[in-house]
N, C-alpha and C. Protein backbone atom coordinates (compact mmCIF):
# COMPACT_ATOMS: atom_id res chain seq x y z
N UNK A 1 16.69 -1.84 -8.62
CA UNK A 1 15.57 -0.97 -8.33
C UNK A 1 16.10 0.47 -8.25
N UNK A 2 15.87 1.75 -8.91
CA UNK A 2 15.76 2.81 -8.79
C UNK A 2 15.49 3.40 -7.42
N UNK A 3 16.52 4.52 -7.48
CA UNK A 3 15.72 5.53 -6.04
C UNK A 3 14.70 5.74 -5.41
N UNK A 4 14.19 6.16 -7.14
CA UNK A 4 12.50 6.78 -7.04
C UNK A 4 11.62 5.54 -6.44
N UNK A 5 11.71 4.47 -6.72
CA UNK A 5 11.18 2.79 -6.65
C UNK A 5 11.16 2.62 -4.96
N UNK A 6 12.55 3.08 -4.44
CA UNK A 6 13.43 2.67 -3.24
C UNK A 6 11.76 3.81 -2.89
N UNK A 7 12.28 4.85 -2.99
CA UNK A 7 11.56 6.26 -2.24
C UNK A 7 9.74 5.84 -2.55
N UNK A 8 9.31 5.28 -3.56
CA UNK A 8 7.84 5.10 -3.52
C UNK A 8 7.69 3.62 -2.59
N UNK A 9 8.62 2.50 -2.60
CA UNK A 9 8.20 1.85 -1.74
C UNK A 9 8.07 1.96 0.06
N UNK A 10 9.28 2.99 0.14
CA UNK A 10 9.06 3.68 1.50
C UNK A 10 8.19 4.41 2.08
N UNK A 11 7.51 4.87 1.42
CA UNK A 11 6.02 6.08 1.26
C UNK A 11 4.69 5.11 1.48
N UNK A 12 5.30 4.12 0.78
CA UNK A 12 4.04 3.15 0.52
C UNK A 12 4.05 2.39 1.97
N UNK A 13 5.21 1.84 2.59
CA UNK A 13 5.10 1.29 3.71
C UNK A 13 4.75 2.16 5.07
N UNK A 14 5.26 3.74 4.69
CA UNK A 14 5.10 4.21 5.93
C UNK A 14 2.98 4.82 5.84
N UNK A 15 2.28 4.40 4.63
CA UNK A 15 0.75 4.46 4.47
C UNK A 15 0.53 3.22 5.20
N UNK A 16 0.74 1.86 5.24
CA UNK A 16 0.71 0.68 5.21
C UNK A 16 1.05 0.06 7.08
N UNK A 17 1.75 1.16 7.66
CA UNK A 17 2.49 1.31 9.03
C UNK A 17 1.24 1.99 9.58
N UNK A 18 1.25 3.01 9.33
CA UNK A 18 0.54 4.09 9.56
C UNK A 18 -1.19 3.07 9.84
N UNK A 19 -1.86 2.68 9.04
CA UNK A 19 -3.05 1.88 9.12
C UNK A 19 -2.45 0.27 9.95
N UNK A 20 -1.74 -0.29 9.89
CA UNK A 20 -1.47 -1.22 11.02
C UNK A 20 -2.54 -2.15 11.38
N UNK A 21 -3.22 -2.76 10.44
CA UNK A 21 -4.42 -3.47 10.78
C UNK A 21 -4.24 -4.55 11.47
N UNK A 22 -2.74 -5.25 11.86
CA UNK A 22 -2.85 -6.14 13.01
C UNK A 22 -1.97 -5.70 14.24
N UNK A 23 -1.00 -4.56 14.53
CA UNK A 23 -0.88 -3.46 15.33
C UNK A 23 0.05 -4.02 15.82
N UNK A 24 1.32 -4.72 15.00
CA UNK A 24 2.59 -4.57 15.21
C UNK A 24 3.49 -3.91 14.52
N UNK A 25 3.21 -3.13 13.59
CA UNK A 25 4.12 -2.15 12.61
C UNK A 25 5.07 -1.84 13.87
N UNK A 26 4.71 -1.26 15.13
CA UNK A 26 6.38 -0.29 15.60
C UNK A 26 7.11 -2.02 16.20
N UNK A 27 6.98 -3.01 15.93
CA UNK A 27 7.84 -4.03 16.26
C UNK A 27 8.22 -4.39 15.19
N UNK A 28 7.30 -4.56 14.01
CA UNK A 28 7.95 -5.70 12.38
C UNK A 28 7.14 -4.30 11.96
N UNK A 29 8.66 -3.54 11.48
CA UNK A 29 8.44 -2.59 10.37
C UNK A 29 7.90 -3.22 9.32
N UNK A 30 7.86 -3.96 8.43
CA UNK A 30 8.04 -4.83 7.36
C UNK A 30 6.98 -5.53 7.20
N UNK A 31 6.41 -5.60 8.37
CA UNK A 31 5.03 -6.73 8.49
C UNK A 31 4.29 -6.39 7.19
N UNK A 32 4.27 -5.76 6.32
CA UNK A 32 2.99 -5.72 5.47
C UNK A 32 3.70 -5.39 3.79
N UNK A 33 5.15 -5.79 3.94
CA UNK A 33 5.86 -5.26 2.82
C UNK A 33 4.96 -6.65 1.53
N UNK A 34 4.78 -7.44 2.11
CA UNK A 34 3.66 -8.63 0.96
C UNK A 34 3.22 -7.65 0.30
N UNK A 35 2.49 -6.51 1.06
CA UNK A 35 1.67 -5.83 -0.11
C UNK A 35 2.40 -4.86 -0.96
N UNK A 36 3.67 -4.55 -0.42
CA UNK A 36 4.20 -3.42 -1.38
C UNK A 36 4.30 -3.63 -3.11
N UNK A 37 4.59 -5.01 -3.70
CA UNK A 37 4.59 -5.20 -4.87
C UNK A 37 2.86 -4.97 -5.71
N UNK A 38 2.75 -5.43 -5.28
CA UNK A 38 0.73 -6.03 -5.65
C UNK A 38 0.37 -4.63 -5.39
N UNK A 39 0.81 -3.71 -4.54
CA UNK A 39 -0.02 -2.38 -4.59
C UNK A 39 0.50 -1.85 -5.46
N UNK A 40 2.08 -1.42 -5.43
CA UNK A 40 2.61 -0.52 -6.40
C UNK A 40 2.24 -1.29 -7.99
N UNK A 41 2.15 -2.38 -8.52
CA UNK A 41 1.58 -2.89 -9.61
C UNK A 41 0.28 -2.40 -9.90
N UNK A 42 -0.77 -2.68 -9.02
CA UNK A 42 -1.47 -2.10 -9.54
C UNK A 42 -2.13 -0.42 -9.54
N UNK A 43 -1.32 0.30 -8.80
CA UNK A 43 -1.06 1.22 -9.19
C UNK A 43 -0.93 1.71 -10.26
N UNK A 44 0.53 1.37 -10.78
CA UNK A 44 1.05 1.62 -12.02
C UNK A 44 0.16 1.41 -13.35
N UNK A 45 -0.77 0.44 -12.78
CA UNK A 45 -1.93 0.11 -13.86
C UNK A 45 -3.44 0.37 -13.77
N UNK A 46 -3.36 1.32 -13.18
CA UNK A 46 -4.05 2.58 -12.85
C UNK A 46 -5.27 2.10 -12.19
N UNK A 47 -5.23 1.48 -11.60
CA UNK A 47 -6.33 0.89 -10.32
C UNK A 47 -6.74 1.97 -9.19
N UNK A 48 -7.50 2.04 -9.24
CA UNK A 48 -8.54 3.01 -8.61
C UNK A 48 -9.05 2.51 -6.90
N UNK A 49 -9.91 3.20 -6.08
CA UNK A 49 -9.90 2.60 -4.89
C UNK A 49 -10.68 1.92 -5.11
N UNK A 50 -11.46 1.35 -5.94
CA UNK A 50 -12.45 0.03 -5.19
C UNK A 50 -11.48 -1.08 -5.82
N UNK A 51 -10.55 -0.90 -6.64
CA UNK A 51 -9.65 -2.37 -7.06
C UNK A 51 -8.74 -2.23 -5.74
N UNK A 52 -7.76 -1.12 -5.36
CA UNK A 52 -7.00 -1.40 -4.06
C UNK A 52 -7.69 -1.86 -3.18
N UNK A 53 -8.78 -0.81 -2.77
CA UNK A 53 -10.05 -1.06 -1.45
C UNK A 53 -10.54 -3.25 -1.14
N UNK A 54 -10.40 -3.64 -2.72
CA UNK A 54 -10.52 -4.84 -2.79
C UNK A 54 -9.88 -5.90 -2.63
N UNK A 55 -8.40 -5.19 -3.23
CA UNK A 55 -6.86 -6.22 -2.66
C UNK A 55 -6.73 -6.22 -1.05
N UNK A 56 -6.66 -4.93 -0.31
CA UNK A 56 -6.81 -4.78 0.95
C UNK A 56 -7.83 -5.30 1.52
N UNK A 57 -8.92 -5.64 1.31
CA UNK A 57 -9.89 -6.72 2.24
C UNK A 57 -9.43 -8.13 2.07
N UNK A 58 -9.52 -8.70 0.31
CA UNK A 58 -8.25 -9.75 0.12
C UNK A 58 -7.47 -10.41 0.67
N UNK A 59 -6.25 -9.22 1.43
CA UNK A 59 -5.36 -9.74 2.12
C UNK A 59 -5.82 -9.62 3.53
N UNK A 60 -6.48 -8.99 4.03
CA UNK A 60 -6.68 -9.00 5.65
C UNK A 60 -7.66 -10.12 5.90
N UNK A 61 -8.61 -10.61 4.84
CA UNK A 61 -9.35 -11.71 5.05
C UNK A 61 -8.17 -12.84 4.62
N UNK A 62 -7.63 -13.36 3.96
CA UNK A 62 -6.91 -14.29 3.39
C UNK A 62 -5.47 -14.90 3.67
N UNK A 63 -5.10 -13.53 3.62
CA UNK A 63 -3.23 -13.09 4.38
C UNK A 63 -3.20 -13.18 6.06
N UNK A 64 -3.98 -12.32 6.27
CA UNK A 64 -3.51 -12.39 7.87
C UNK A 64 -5.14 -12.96 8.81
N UNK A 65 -5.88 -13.57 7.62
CA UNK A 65 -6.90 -14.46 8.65
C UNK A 65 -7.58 -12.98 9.24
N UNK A 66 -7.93 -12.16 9.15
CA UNK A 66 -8.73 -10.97 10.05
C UNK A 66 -10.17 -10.56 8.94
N UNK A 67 -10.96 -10.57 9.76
CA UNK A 67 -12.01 -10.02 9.08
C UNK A 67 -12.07 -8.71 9.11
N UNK A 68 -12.24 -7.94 7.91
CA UNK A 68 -12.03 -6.67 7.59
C UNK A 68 -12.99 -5.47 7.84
N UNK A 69 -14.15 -5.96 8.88
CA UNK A 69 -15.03 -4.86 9.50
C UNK A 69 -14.81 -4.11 10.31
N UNK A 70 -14.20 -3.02 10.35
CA UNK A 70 -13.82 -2.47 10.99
C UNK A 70 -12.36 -1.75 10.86
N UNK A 71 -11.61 -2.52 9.53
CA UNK A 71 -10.58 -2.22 9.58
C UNK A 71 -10.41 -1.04 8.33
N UNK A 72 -11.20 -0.85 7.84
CA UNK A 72 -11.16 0.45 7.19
C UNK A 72 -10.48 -0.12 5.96
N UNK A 73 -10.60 -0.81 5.08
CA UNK A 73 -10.05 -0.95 3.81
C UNK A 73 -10.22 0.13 3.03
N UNK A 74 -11.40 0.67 2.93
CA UNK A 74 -12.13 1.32 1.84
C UNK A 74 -11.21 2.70 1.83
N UNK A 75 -11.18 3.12 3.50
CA UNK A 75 -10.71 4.60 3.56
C UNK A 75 -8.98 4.47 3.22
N UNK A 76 -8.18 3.25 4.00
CA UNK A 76 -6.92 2.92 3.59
C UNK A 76 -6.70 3.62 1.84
N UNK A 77 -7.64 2.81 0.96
CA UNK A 77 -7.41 2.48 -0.24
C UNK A 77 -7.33 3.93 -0.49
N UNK A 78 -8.59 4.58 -0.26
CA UNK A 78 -8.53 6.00 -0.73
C UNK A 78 -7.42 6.92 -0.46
N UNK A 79 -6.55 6.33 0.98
CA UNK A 79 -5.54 7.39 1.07
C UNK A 79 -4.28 6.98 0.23
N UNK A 80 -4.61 5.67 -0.23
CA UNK A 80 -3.47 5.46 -0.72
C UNK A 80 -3.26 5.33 -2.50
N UNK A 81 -4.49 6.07 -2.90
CA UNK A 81 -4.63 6.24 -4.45
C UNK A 81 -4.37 7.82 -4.52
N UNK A 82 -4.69 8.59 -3.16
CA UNK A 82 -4.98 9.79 -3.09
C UNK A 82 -3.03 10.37 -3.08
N UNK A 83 -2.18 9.45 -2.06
CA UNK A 83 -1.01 9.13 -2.13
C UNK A 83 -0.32 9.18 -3.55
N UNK A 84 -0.59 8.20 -4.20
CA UNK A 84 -0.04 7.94 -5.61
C UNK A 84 -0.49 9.15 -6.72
N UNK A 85 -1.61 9.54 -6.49
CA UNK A 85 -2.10 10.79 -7.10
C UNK A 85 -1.05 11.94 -7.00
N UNK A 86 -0.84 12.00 -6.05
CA UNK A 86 -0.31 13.70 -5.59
C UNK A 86 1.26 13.14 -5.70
N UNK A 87 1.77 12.00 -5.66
CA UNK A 87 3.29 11.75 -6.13
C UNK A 87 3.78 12.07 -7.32
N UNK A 88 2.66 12.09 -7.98
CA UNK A 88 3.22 12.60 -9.46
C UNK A 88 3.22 11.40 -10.64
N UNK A 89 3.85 11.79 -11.68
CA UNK A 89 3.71 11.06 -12.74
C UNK A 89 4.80 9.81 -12.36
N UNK A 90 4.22 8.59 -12.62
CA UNK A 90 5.10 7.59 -12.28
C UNK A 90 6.75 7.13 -13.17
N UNK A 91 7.71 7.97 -12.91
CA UNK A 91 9.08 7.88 -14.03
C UNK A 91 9.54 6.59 -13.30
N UNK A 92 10.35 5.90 -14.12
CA UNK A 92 10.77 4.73 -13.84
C UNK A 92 12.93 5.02 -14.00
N UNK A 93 12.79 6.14 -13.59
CA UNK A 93 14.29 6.38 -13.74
C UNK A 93 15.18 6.54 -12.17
N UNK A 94 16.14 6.14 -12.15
CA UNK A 94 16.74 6.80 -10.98
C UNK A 94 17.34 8.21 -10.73
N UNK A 95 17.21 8.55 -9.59
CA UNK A 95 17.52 9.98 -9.39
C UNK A 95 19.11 9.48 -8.60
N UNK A 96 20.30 10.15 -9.15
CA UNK A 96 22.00 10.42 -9.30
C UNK A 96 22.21 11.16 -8.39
């Protein structure tokens, strides 16, 4: 895995920390790294917020058993397309 890979999956977990929809992120950093692949994929394949907005209800209904009223998927998704937006063009190279 590349830097850049290393550095977007860290960005991605600290969005993913940050929203905490079952509110142990400051105990299991990691708790939600399941989603780091499946997001950054479809990312890369240019999925928009109602396809993230949709994986994220997905997994909070399915993955962690929680019903997702209340848990803000929709706005999650948006910060986290809004995220990938402003990161820039996705290079698949490592930075030396």
């Amino acid at each position: 895995m590349s830097s850049w890979d290393t550095s977007r999956e860290g960005d991605l977990r600290s969005l993913l920390n940050e929203w905490d929809p079952i509110g142990v992120a400051d105990d299991v950093p990691d708790e939600y790294d399941c989603m780091l692949a499946p997001l950054l994929q479809q990312l890369r394949s240019g999925a928009g917020r109602s396809e993230i907005g949709e994986f994220l209800r997905h997994e909070l209904e399915d993955h962690f058993g929680l019903d997702p009223l209340g848990l803000r998927p929709d706005e999650v998704a948006a910060r986290v397309v809004d995220w990938w937006t402003s990161a820039g063009p996705a290079e698949e190279h490592s930075h030396a």
